[in-house]
Protein backbone atom coordinates (compact mmCIF):
# COMPACT_ATOMS: atom_id res chain seq x y z
CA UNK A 1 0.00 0.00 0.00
CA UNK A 2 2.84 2.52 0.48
CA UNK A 3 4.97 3.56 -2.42
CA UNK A 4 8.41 5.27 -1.66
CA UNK A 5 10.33 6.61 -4.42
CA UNK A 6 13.35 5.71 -6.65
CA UNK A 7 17.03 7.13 -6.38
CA UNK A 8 19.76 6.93 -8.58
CA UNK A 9 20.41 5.33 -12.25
CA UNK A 10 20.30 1.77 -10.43
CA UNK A 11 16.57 3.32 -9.51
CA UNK A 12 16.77 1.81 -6.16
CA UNK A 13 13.97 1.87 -4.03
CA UNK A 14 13.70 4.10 -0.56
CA UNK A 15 11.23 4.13 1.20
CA UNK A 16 12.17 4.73 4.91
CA UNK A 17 15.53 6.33 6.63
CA UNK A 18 15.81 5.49 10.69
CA UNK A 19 18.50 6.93 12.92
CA UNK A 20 18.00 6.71 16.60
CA UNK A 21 14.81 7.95 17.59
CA UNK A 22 14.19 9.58 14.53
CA UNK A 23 11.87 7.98 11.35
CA UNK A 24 12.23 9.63 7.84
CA UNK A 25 9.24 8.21 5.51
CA UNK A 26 10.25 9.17 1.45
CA UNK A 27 7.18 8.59 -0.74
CA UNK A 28 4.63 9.68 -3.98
CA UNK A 29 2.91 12.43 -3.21
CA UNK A 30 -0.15 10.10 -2.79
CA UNK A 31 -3.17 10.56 -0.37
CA UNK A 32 -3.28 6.70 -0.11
CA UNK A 33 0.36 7.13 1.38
CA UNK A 34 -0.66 10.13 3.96
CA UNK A 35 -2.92 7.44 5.14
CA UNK A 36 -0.33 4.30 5.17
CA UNK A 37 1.69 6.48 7.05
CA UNK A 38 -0.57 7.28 9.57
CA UNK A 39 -1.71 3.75 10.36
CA UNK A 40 1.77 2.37 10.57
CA UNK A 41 2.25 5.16 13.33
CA UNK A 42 -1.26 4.54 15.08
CA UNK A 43 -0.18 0.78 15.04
CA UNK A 44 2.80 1.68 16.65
CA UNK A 45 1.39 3.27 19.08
CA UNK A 46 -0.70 0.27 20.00
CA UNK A 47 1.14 -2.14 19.56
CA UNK A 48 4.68 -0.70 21.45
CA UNK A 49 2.52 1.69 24.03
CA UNK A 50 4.50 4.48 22.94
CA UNK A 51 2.83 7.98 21.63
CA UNK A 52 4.34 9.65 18.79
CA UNK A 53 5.00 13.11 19.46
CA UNK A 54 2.98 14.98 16.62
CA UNK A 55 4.14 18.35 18.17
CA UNK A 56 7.82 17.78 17.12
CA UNK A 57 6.52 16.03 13.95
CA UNK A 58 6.37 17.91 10.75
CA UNK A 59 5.53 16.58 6.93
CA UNK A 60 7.25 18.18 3.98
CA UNK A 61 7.91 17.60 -0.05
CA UNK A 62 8.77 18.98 -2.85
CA UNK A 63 7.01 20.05 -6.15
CA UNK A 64 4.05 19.10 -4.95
CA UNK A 65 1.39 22.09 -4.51
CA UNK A 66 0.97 24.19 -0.91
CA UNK A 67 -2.40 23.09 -0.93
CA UNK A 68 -1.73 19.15 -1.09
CA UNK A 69 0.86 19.91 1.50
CA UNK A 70 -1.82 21.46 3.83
CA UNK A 71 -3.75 18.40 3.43
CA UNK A 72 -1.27 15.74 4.44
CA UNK A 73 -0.26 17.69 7.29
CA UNK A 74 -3.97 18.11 8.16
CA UNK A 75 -4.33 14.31 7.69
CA UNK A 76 -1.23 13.86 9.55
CA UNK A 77 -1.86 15.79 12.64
CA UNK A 78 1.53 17.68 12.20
CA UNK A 79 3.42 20.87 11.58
CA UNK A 80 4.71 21.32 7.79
CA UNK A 81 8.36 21.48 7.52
CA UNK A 82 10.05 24.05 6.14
CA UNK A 83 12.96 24.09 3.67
CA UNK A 84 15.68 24.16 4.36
CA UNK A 85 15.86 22.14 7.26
CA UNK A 86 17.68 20.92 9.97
């Protein structure tokens, strides 16, 4: 159900980018994603009794419109990110 994106001229596929305590999710700008997304972090959240913390959350892309970015972060519960960023 979730699509991530392809990188270099071997086209290899990424789709997710962990360090520590920190998730990175690279996909189409799809609505169906959005919504993968957010059940694999509400399952989470069941399953390990952990909360994610939407506050420190944020959703971003690029060359998508500001409008489809309002919605996924609507959809998401989060902050958008802004580029450049840290």
């Amino acid at each position: 159900m979730f699509s991530g994106v392809e990188v270099g001229f071997e086209r290899v596929n990424v789709d997710l980018l962990q360090c520590a305590d920190d998730t990175v999710f690279f996909c189409k700008p799809l609505y169906l994603n959005v919504l993968t997304v957010k059940a694999i972090l509400r399952c989470f959240e069941l399953v390990s009794r952990l909360r994610v913390n939407f506050c420190k959350s944020a959703v971003g892309a690029v060359g998508i419109s500001k409008l489809d970015l309002i919605v996924y972060s609507k959809c998401l519960n989060c902050r958008q990110m802004v580029l450049s960023f840290k």
